[in-house]
N, C-alpha and C. Protein backbone atom coordinates (compact mmCIF):
# COMPACT_ATOMS: atom_id res chain seq x y z
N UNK A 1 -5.92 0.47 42.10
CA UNK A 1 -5.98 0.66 43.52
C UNK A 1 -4.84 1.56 43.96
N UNK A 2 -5.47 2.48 44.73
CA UNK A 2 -4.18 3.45 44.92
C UNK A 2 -3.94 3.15 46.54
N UNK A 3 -2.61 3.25 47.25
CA UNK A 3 -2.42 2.93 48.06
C UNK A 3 -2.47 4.52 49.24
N UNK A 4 -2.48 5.17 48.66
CA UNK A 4 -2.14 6.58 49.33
C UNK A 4 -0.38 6.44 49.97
N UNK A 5 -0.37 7.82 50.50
CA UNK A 5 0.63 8.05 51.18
C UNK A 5 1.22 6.88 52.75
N UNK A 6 -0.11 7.16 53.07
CA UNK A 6 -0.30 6.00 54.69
C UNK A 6 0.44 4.79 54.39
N UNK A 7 -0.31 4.24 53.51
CA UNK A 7 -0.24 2.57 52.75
C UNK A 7 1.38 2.57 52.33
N UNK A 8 1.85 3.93 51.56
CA UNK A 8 3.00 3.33 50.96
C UNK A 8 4.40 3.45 51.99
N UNK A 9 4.29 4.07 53.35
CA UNK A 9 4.82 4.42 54.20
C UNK A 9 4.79 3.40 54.97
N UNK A 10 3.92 2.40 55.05
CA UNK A 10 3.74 1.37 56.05
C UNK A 10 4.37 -0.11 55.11
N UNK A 11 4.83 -0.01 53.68
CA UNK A 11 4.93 -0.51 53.01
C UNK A 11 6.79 -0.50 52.82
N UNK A 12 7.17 0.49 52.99
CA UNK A 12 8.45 1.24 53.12
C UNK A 12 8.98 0.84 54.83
N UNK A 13 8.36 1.23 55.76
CA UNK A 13 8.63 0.25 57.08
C UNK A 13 8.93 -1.24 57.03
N UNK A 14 7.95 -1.64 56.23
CA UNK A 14 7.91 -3.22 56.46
C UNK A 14 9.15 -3.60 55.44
N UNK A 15 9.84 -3.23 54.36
CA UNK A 15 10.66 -3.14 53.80
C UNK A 15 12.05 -3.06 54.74
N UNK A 16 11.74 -2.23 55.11
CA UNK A 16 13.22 -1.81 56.01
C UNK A 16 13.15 -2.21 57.17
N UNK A 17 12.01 -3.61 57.76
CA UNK A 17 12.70 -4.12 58.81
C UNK A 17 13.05 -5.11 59.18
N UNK A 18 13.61 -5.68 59.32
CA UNK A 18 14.14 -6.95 59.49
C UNK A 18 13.25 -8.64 59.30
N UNK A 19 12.17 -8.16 59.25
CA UNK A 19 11.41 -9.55 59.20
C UNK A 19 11.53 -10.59 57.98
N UNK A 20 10.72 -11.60 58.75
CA UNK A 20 11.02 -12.48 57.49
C UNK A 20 10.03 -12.36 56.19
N UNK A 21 9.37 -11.31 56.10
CA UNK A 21 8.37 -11.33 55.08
C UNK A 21 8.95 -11.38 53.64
N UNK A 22 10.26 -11.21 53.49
CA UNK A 22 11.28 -11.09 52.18
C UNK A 22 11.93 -12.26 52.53
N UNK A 23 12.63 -12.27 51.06
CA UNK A 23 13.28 -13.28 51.22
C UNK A 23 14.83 -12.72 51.37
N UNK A 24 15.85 -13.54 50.70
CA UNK A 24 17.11 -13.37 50.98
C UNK A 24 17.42 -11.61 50.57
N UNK A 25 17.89 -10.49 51.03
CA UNK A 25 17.82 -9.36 50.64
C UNK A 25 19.36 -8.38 50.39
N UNK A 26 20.13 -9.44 50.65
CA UNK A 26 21.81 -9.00 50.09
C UNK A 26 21.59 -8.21 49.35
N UNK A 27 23.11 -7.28 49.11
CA UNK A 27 23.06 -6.58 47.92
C UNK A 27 23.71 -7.47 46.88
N UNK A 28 24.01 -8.78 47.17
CA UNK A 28 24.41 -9.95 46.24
C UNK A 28 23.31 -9.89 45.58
N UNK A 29 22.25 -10.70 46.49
CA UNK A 29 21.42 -10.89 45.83
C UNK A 29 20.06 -10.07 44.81
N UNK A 30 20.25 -8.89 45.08
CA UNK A 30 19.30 -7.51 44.55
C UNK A 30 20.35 -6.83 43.60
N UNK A 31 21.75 -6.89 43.50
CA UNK A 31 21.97 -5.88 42.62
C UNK A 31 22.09 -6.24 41.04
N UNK A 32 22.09 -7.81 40.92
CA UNK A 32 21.60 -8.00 39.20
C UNK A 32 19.84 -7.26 39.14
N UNK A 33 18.91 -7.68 40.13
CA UNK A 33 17.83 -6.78 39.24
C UNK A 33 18.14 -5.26 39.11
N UNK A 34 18.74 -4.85 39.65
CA UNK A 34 18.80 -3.08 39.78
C UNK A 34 19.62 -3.05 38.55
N UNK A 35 20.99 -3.97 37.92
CA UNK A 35 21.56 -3.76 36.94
C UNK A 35 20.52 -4.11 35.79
N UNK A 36 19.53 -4.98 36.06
CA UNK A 36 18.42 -5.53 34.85
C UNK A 36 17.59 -4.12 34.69
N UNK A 37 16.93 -3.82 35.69
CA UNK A 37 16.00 -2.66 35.41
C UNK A 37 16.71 -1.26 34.81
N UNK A 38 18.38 -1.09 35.00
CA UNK A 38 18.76 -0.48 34.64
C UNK A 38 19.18 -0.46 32.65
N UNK A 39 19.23 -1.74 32.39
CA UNK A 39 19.67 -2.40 31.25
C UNK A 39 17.96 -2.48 30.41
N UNK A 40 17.25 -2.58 31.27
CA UNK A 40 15.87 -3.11 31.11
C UNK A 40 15.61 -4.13 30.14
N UNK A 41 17.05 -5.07 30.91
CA UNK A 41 16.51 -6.40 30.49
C UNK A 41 16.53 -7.63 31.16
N UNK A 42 15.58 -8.53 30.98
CA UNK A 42 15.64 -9.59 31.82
C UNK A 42 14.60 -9.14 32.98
N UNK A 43 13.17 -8.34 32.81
CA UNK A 43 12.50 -7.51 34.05
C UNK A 43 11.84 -8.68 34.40
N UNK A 44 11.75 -10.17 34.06
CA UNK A 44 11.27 -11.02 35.08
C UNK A 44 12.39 -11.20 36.57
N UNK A 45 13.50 -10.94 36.39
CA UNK A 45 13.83 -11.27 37.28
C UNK A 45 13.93 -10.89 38.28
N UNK A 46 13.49 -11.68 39.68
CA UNK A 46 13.29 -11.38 40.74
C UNK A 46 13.75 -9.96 41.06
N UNK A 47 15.04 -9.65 41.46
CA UNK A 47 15.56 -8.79 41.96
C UNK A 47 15.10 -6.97 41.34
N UNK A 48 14.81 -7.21 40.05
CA UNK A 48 14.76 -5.87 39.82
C UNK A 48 13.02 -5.15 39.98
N UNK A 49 12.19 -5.88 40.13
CA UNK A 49 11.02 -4.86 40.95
C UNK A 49 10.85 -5.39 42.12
N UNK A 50 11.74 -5.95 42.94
CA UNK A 50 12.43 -5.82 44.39
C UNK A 50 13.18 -4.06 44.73
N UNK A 51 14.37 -4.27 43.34
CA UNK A 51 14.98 -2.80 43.64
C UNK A 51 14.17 -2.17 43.34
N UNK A 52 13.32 -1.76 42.59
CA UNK A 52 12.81 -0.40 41.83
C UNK A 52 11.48 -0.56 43.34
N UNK A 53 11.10 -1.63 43.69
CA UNK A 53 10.38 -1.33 44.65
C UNK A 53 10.52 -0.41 46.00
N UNK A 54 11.94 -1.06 46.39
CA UNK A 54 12.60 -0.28 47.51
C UNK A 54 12.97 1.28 47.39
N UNK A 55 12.80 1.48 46.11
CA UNK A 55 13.94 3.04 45.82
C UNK A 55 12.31 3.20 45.93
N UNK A 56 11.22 3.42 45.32
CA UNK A 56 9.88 3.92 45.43
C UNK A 56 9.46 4.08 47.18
N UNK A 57 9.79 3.00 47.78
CA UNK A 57 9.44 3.00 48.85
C UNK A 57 10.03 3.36 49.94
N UNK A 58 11.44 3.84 49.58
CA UNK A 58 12.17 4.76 50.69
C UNK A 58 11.87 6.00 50.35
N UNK A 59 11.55 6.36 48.55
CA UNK A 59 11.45 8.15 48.06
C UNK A 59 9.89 8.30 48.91
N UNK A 60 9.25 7.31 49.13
CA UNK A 60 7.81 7.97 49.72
C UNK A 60 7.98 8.55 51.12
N UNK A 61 8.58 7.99 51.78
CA UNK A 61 9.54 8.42 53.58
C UNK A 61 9.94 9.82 53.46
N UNK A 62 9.20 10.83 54.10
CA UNK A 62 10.12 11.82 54.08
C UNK A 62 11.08 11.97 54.67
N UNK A 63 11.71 12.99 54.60
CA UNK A 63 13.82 13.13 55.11
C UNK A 63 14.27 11.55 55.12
N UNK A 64 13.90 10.77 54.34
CA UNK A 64 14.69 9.82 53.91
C UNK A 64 16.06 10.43 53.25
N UNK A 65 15.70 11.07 52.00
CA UNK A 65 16.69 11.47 51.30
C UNK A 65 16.24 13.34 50.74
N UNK A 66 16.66 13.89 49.88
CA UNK A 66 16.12 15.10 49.32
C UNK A 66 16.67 14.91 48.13
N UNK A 67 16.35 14.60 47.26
CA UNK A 67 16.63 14.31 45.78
C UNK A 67 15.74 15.42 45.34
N UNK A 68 15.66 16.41 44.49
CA UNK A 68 14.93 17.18 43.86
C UNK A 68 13.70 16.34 43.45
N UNK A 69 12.78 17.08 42.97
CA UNK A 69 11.21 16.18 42.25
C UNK A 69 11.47 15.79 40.84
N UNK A 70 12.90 16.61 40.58
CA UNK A 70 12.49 15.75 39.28
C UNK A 70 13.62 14.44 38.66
N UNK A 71 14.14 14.05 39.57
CA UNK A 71 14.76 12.54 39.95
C UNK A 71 13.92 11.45 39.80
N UNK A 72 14.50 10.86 38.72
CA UNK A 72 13.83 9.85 38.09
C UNK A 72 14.35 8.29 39.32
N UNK A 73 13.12 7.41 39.29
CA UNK A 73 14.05 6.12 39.36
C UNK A 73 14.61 5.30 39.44
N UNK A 74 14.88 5.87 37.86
CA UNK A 74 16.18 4.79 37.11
C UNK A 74 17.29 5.91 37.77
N UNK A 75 17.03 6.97 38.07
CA UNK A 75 18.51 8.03 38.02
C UNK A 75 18.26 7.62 39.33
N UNK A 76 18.06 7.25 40.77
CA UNK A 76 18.26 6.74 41.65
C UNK A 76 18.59 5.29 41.82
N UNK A 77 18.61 4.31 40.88
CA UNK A 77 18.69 3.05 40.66
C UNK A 77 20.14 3.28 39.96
N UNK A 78 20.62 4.25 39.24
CA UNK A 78 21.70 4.45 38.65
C UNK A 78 23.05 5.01 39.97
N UNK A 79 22.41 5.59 40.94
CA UNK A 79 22.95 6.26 42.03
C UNK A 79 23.86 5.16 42.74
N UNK A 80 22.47 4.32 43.04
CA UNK A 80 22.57 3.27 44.13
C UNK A 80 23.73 1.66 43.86
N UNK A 81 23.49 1.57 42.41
CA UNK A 81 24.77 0.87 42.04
C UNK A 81 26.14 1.39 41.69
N UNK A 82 25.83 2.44 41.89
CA UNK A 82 27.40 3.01 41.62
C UNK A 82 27.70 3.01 43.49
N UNK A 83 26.94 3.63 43.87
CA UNK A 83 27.60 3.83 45.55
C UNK A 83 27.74 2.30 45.83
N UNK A 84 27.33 1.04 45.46
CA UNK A 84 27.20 -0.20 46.53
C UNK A 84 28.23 -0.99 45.18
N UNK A 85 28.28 -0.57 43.97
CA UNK A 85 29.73 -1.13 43.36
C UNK A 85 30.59 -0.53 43.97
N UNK A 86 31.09 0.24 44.66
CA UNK A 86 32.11 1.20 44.94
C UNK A 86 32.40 0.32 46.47
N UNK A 87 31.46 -0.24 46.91
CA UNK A 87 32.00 -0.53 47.95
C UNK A 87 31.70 -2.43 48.14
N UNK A 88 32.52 -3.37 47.23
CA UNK A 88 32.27 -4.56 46.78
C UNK A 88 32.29 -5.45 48.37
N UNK A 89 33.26 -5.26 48.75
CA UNK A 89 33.23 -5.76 50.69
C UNK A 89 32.24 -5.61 51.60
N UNK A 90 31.11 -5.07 50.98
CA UNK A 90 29.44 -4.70 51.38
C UNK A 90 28.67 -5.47 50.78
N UNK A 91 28.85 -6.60 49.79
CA UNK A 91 27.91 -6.86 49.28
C UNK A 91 26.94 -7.88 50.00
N UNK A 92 27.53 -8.67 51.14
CA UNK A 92 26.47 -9.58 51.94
C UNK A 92 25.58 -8.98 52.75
N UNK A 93 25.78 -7.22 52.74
CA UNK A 93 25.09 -6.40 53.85
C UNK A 93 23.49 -6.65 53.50
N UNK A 94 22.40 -6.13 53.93
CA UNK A 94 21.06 -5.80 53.66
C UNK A 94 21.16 -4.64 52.48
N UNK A 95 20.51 -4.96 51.50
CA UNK A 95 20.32 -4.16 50.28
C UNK A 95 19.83 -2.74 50.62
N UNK A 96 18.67 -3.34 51.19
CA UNK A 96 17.45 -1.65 52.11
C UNK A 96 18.82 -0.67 52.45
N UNK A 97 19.69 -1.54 53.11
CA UNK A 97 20.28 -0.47 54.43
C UNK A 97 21.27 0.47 53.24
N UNK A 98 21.69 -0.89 52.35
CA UNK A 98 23.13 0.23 51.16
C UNK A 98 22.12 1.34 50.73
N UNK A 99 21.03 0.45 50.32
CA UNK A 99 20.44 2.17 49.19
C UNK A 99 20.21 3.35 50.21
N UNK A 100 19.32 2.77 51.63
CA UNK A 100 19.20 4.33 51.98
C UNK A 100 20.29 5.30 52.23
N UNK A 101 21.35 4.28 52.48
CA UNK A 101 23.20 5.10 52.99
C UNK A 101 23.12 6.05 51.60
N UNK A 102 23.26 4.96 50.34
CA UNK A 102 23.58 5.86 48.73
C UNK A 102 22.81 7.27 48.77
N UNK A 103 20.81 6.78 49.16
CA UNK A 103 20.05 7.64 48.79
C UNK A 103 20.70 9.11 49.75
N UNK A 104 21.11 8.60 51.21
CA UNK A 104 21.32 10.04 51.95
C UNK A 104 22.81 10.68 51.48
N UNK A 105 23.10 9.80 50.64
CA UNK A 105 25.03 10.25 50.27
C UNK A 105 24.35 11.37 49.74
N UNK A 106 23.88 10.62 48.28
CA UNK A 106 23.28 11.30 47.15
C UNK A 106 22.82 12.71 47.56
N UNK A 107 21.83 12.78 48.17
CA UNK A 107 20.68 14.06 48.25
C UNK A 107 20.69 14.25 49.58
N UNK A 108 21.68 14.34 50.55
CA UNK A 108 21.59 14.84 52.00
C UNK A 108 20.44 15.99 52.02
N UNK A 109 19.88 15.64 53.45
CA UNK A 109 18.99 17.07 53.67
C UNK A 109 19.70 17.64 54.12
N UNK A 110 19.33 19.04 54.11
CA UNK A 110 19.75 20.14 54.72
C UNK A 110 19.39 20.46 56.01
N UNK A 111 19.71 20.44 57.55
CA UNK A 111 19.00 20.22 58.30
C UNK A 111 19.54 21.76 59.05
């Protein structure tokens, strides 16, 4: 089943807004899966196709970020824990909100 563009955009909203449809969404709590999917081990656990979900679902948003096309990711999953290790006094924040900060550090558009 393919979701199209529409679907994965409305999917990427509901991600990034505040409701209760998720559960707890710290970067406490999400950045062991992003380190699992990065390690690619331990992929039952919760957190890491939580992260790999969110990085898919903010790259579908345009001017989210501008990462070239051929940005893998794991090389955005690799991005995003280095920018939200770097800043450890962030970690009770909303996960969504660190990666899109990392994703626009990362690959600012050009406006």
């Amino acid at each position: 089943m393919s979701l199209g563009l529409g679907g994965i955009v409305v999917i990427a909203a509901l991600m990034l807004s505040g409701g209760s449809a998720f559960a707890e969404t710290s970067a406490n709590t999400i950045m062991p899966g992003c380190r699992a999917f990065l390690t690619q081990s331990n992929r039952e656990l919760w957190g890491s196709p939580f992260c790999a979900g969110v990085i898919v679902g903010l790259r579908a948003v345009p001017d989210i970020s501008c990462e070239p096309d051929s940005v893998t990711t794991g090389q955005v999953v690799r991005v995003l824990v280095q920018y939200i290790d770097a800043r450890p006094a962030r970690m009770h924040e909303d996960f969504r909100k660190l990666a899109l900060e990392a994703m626009k550090a990362a690959w600012p558009c050009q406006r």
